[in-house]
C-alpha atoms as a PDB file:
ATOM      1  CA  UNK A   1      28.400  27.973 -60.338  1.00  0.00           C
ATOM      2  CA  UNK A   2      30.530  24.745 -60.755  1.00  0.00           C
ATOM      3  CA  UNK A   3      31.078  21.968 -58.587  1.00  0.00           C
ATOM      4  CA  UNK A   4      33.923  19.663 -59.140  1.00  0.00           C
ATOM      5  CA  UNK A   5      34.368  15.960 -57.851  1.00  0.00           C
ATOM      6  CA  UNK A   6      37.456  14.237 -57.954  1.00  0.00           C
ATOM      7  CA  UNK A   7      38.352  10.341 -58.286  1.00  0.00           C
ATOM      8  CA  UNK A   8      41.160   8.022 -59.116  1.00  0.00           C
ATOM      9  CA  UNK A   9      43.486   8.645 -56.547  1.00  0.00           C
ATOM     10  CA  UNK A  10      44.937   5.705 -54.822  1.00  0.00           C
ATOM     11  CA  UNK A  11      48.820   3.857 -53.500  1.00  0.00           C
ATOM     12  CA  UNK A  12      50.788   3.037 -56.480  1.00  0.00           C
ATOM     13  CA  UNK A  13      54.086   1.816 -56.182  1.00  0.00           C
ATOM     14  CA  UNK A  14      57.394   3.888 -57.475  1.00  0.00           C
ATOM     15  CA  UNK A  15      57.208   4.382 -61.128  1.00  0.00           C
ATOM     16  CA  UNK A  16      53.973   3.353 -61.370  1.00  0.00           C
ATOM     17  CA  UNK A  17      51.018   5.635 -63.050  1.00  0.00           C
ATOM     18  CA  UNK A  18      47.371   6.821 -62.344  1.00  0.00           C
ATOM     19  CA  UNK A  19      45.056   8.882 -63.917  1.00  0.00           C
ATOM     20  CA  UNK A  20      42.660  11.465 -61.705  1.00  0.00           C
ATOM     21  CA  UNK A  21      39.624  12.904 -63.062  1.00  0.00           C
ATOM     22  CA  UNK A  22      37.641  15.893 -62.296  1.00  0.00           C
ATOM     23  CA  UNK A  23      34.039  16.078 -62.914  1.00  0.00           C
ATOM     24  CA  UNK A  24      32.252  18.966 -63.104  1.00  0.00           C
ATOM     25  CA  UNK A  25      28.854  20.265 -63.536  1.00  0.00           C
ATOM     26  CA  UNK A  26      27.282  23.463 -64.670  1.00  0.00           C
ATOM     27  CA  UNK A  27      27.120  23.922 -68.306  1.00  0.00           C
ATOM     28  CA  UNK A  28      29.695  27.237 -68.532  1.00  0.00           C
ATOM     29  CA  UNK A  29      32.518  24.236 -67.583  1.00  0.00           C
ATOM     30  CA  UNK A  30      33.854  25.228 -71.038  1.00  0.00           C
ATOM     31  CA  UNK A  31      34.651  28.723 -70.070  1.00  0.00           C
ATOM     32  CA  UNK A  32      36.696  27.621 -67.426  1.00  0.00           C
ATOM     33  CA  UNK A  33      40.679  26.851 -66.724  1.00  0.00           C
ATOM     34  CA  UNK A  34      40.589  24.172 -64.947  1.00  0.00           C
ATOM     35  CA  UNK A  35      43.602  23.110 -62.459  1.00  0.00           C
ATOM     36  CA  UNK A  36      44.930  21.012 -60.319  1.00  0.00           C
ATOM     37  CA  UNK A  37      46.900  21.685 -56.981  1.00  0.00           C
ATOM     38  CA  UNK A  38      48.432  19.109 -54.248  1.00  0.00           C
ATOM     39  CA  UNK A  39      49.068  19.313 -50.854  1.00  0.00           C
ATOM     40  CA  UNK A  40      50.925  17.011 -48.876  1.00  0.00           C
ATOM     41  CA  UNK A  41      51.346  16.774 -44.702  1.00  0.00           C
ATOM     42  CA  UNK A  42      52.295  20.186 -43.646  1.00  0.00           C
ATOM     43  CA  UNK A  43      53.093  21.594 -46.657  1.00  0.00           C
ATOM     44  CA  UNK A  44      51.411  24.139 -48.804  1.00  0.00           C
ATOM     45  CA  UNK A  45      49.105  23.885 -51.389  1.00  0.00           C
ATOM     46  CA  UNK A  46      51.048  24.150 -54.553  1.00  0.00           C
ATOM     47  CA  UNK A  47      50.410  24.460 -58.740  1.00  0.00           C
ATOM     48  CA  UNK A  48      50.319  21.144 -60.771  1.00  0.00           C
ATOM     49  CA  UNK A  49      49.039  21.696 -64.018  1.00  0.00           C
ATOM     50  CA  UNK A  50      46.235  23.602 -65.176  1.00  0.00           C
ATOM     51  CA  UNK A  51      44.461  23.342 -69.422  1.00  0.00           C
ATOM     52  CA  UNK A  52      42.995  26.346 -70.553  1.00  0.00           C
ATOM     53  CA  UNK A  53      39.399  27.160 -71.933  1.00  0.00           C
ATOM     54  CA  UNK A  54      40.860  26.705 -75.078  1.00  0.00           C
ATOM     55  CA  UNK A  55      42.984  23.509 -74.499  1.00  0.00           C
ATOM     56  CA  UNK A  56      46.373  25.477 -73.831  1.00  0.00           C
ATOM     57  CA  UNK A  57      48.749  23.560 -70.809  1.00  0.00           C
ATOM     58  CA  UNK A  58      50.812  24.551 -68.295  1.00  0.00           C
ATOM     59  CA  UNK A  59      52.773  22.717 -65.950  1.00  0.00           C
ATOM     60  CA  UNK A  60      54.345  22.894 -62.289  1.00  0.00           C
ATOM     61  CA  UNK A  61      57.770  23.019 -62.372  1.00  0.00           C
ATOM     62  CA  UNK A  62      58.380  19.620 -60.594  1.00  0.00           C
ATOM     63  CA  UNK A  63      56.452  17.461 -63.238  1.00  0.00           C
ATOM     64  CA  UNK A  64      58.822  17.164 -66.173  1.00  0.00           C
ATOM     65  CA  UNK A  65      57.266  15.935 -68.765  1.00  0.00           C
ATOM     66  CA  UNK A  66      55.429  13.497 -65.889  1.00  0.00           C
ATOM     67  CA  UNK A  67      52.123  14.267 -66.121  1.00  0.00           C
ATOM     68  CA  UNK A  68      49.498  15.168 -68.958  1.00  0.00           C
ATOM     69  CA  UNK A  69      46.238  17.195 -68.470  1.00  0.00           C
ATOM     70  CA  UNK A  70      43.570  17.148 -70.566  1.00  0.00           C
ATOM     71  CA  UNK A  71      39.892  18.036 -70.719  1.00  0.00           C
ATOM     72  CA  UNK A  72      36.599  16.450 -72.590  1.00  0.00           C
ATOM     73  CA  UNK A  73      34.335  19.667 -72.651  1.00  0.00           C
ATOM     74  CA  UNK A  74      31.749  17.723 -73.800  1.00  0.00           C
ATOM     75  CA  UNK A  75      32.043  15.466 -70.690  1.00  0.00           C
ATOM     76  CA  UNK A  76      32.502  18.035 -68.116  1.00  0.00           C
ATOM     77  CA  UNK A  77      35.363  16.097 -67.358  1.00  0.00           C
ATOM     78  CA  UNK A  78      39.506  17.224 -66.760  1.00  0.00           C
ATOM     79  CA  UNK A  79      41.976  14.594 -66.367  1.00  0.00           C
ATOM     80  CA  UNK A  80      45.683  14.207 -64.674  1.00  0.00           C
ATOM     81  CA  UNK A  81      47.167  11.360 -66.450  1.00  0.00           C
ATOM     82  CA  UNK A  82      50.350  11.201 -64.252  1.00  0.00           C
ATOM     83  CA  UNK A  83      53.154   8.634 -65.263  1.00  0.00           C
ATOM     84  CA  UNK A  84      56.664   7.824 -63.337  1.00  0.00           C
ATOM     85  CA  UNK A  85      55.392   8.434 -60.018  1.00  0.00           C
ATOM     86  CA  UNK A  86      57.589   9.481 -57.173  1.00  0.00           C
ATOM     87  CA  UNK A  87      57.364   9.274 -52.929  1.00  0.00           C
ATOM     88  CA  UNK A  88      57.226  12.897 -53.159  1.00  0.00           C
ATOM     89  CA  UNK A  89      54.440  13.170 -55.164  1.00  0.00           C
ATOM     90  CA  UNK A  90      52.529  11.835 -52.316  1.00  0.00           C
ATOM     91  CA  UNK A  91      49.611  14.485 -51.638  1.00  0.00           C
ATOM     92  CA  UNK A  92      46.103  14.893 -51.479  1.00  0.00           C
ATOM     93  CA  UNK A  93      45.102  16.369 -54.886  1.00  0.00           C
ATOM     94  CA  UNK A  94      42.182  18.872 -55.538  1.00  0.00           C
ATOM     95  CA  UNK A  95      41.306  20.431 -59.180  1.00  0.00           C
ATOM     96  CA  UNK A  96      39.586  23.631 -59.169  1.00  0.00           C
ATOM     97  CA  UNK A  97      37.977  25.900 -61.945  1.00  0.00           C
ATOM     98  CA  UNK A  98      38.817  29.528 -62.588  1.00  0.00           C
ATOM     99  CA  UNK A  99      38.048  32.497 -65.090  1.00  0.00           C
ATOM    100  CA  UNK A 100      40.700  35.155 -63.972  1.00  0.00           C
ATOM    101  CA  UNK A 101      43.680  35.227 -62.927  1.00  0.00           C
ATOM    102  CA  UNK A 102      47.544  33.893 -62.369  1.00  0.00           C
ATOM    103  CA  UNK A 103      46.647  30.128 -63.145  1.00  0.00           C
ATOM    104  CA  UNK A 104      49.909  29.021 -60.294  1.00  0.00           C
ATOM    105  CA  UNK A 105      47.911  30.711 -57.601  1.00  0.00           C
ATOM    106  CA  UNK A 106      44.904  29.284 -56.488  1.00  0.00           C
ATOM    107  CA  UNK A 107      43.594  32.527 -55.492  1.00  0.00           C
ATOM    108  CA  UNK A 108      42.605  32.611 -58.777  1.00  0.00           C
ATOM    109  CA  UNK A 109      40.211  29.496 -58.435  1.00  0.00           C
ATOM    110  CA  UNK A 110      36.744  30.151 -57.218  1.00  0.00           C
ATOM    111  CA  UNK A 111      35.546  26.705 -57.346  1.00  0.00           C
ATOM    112  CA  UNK A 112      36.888  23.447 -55.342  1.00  0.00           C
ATOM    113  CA  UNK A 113      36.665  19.949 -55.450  1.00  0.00           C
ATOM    114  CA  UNK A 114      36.942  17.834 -52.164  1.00  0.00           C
ATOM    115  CA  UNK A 115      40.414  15.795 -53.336  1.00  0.00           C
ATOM    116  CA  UNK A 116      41.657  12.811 -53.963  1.00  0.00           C
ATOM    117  CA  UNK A 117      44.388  11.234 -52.653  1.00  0.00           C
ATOM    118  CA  UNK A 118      47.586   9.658 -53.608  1.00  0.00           C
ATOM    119  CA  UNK A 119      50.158   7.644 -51.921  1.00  0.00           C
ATOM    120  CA  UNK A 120      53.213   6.540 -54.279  1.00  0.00           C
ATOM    121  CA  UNK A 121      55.606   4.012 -52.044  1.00  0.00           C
ATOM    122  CA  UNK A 122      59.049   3.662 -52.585  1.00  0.00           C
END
């Protein structure tokens, strides 16, 4: 099992940059893709960014070249490093870990954190 607590959200100004971080424990963290979703005010939850077990990225359509994921295996630790903010990407975020799957649809996450959220003014 693998819990997951995020931090580092917060109100940033337009064009401005934060960096979120998911902790995990449980020591099979490696194993897992790890990925991040968003949902704003009556909208859906939708696909960030997700890194593989073996380091491999992928990215939501909207974040063009925005945002950076990473992971620290030996820190149980992913991070969001997101750059050039935008009002839209206002949202609570939430990363999640997975084995199987479609990494875009978070049915394929078994494991949630609580979110974090962010708030990007214009």
């Amino acid at each position: 099992q693998v819990q997951l607590v995020e931090s580092g959200g917060g109100s940033v100004q337009a064009g401005g940059s934060l960096r979120l971080s998911c902790a995990a424990s449980g020591r099979t963290f490696s194993s897992y893709y790890i990925g991040w979703f968003r949902q704003a005010p009556e909208k859906e939850r939708e696909f960030v960014a997700c890194i593989s077990s073996s380091g491999r990225t992928y990215y939501g359509d909207f974040v063009k070249g925005r945002f950076i994921i990473a992971r620290d295996n030996a820190k149980n630790t992913v991070y969001l490093q997101m750059n050039n903010l935008k009002p839209e990407d206002t949202a609570d975020y939430y990363c999640s870990a997975g084995r199987f799957g479609t990494i875009t649809d978070l049915r394929s996450y078994h494991y949630w954190g609580q979110g974090t959220q962010v708030t990007v003014s214009s």
